[in-house]
C-alpha atoms as a PDB file:
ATOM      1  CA  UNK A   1     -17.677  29.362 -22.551  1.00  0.00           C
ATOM      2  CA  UNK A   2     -15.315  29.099 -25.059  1.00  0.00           C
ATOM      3  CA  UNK A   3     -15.948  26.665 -28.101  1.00  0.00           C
ATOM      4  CA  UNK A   4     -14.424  24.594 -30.892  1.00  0.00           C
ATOM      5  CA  UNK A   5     -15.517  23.297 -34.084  1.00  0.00           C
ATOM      6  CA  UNK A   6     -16.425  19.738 -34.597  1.00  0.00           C
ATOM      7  CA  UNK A   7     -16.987  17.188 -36.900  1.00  0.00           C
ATOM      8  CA  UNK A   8     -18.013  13.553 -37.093  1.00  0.00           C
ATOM      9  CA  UNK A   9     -18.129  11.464 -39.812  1.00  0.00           C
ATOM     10  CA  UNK A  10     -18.849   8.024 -40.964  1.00  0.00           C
ATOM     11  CA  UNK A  11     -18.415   5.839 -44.433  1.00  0.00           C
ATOM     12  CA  UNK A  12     -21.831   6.988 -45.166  1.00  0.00           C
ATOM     13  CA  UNK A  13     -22.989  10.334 -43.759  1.00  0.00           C
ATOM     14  CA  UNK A  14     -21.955  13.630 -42.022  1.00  0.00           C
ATOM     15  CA  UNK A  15     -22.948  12.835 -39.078  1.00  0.00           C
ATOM     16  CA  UNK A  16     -22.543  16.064 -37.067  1.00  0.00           C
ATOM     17  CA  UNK A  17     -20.787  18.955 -37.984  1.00  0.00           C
ATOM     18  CA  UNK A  18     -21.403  22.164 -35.813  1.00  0.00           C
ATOM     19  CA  UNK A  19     -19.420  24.665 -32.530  1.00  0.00           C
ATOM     20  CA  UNK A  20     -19.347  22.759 -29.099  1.00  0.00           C
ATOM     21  CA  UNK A  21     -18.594  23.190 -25.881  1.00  0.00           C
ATOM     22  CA  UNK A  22     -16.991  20.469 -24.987  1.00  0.00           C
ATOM     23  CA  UNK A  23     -16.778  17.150 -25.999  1.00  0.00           C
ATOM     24  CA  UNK A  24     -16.479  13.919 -23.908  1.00  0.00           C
ATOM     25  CA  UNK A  25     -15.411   9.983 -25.711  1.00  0.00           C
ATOM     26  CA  UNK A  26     -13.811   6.865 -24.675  1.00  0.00           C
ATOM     27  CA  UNK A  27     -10.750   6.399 -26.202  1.00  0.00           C
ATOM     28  CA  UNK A  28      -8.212   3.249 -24.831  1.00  0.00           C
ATOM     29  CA  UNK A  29      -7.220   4.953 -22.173  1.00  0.00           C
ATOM     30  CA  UNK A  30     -10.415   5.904 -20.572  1.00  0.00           C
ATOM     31  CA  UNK A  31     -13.110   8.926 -20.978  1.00  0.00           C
ATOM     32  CA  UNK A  32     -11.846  12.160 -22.418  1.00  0.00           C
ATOM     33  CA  UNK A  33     -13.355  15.570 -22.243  1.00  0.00           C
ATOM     34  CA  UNK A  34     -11.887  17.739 -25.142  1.00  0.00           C
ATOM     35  CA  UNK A  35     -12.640  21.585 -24.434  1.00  0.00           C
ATOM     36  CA  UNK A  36     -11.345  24.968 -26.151  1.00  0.00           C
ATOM     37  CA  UNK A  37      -7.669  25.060 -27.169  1.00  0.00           C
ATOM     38  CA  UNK A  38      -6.676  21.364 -25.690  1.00  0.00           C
ATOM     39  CA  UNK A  39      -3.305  20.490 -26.987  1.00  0.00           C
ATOM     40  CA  UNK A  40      -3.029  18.707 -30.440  1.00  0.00           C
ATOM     41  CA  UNK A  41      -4.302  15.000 -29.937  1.00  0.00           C
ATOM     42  CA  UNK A  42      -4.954  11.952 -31.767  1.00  0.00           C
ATOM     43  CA  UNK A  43      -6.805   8.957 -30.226  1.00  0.00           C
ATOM     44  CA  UNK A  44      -8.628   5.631 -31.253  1.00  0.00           C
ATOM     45  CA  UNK A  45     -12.121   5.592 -29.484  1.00  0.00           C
ATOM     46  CA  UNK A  46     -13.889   2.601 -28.371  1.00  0.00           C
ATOM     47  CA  UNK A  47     -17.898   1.698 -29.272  1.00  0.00           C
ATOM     48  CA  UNK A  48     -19.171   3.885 -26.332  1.00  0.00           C
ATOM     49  CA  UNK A  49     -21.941   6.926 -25.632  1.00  0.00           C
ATOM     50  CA  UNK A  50     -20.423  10.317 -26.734  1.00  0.00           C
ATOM     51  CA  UNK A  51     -22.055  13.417 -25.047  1.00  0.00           C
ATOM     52  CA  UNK A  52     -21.745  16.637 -26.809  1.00  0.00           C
ATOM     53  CA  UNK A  53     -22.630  20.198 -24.799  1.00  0.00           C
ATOM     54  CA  UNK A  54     -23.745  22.474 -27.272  1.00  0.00           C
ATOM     55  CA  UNK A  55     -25.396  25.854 -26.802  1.00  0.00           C
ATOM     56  CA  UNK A  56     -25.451  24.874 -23.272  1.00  0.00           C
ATOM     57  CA  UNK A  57     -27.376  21.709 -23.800  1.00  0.00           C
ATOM     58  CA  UNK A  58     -25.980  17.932 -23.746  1.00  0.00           C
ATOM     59  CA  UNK A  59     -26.656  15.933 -26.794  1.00  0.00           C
ATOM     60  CA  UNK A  60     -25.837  11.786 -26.479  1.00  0.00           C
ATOM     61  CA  UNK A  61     -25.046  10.083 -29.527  1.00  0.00           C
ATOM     62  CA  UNK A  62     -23.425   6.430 -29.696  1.00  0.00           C
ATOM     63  CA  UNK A  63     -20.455   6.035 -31.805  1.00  0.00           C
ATOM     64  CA  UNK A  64     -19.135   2.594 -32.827  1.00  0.00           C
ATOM     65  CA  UNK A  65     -15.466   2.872 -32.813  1.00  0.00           C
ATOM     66  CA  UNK A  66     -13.435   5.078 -34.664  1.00  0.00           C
ATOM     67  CA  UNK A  67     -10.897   7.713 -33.860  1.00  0.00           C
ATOM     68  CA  UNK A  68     -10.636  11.427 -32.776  1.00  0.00           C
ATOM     69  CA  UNK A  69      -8.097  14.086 -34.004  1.00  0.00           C
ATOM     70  CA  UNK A  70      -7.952  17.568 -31.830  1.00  0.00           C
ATOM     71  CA  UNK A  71      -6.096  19.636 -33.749  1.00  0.00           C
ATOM     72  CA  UNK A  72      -5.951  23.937 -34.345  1.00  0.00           C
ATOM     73  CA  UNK A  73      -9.503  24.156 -31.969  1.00  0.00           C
ATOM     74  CA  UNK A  74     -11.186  21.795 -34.134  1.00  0.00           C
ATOM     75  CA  UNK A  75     -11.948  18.071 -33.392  1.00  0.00           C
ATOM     76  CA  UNK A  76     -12.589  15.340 -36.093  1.00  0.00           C
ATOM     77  CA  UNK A  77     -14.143  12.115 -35.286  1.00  0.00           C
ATOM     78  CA  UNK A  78     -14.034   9.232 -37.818  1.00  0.00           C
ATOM     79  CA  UNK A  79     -16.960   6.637 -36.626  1.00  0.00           C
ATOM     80  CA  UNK A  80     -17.271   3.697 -37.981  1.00  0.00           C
ATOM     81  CA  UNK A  81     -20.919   4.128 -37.438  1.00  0.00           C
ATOM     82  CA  UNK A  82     -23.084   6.861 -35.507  1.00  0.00           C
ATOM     83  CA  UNK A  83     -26.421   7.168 -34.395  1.00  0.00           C
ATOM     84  CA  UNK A  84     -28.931   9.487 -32.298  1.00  0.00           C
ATOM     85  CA  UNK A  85     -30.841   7.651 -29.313  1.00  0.00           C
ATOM     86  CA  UNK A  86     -33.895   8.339 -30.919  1.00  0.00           C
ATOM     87  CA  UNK A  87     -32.651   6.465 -34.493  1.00  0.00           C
ATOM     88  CA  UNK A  88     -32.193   3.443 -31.828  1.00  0.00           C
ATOM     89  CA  UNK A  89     -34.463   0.430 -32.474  1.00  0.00           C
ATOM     90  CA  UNK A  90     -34.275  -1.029 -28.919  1.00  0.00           C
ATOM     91  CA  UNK A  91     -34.768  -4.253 -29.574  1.00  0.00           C
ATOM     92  CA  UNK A  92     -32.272  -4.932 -32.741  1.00  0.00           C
ATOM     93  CA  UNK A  93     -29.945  -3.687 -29.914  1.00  0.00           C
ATOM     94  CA  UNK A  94     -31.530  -6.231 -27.379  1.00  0.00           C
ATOM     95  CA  UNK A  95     -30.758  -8.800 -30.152  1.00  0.00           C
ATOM     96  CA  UNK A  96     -27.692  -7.658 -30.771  1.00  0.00           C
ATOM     97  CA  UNK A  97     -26.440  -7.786 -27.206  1.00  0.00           C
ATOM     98  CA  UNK A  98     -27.548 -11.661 -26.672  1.00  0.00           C
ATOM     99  CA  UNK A  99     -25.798 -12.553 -29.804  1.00  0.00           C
ATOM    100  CA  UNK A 100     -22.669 -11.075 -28.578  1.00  0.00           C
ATOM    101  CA  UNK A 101     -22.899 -12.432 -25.332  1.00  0.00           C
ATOM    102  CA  UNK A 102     -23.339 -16.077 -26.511  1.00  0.00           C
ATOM    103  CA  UNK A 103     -20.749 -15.288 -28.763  1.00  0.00           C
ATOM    104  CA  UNK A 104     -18.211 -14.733 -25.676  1.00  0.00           C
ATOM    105  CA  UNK A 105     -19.555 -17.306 -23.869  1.00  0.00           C
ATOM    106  CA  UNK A 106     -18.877 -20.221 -26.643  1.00  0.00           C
ATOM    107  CA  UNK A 107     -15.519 -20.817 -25.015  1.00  0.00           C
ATOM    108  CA  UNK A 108     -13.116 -23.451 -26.770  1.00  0.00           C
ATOM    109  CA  UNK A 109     -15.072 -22.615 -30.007  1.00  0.00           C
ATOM    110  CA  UNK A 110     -12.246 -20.775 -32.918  1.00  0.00           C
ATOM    111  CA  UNK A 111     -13.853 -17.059 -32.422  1.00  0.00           C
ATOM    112  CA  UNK A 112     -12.186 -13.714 -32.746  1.00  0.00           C
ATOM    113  CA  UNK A 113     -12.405 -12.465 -28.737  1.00  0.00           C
ATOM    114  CA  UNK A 114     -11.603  -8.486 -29.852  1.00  0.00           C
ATOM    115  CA  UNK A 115     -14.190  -8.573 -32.770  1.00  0.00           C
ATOM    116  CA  UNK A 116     -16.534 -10.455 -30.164  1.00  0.00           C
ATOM    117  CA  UNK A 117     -15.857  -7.391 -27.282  1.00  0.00           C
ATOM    118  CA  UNK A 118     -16.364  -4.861 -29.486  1.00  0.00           C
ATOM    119  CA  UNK A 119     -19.657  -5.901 -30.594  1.00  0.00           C
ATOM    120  CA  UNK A 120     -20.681  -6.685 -27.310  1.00  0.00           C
ATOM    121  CA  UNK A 121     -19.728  -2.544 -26.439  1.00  0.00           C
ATOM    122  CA  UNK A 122     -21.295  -0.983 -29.093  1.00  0.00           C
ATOM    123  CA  UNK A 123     -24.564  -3.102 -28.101  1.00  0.00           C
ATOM    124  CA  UNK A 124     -24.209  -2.078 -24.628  1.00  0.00           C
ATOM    125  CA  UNK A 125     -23.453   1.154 -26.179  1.00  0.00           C
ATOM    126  CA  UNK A 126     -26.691   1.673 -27.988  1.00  0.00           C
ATOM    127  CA  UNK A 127     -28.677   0.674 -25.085  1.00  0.00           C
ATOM    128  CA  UNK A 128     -27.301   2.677 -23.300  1.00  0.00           C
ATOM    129  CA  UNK A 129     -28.186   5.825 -25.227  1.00  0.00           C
ATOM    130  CA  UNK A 130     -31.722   4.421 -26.226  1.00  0.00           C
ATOM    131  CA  UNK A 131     -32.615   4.761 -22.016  1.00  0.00           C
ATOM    132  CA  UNK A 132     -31.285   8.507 -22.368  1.00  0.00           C
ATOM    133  CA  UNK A 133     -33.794   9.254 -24.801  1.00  0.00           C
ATOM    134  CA  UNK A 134     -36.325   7.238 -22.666  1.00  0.00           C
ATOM    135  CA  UNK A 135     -35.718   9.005 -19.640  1.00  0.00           C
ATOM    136  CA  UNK A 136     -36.293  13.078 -21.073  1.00  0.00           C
END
């Protein structure tokens, strides 16, 4: 299968950097798969689970928001954060996820809904991932 270079970084680390198979993210719109040669593309990508098939092998890692440029057979993602399941601590995300729910549930209390949402994803998010590591 054919591959394509990509990168993903984040204020404070190279995350990844490496040749994939293909790569799948949610971006706005919906779930994306980038392979090979896909036609020029910019996106911004909500807190979600990315998987990565490299060497024939799916990695999971959980992204908190960023955005994705495809461009020339090589893809660039700019995280605001990134982490591996296995860098996961299950219950800060446990935490996490309460706080944002009670956060969306304090209706008629002066909160910012989007900031509130997307906390509440990238929670969801790391769970999410932490239960792929559990399951290998």
């Amino acid at each position: 299968m054919a591959k394509f270079s990509l990168e993903i970084v984040t204020p404070d680390r190279k995350f990844f950097k490496g040749e994939v198979e293909s790569l799948t993210v949610t971006s706005l719109v919906g779930k994306m798969q980038f392979l090979a040669n896909h036609t020029p593309y910019v996106a911004a990508l909500l807190p979600d689970v990315i998987k990565i098939r490299q060497d024939g092998f799916n990695k999971y890692a959980v992204i908190a928001g960023g955005f994705i440029e495809f461009i020339d057979n090589k893809a660039i993602i700019m995280a605001d954060a990134a982490e591996w399941p296995e860098e996961i601590d299950r219950e800060r995300a446990e935490e996490e996820l309460d706080r944002a729910k009670k956060r969306l549930e304090a209706k008629g209390e002066n909160i910012d809904y989007i900031k509130a949402k997307l906390k509440l994803m990238k929670a969801t998010a790391r769970l999410k991932a932490s239960e792929i590591i559990n399951k290998k």
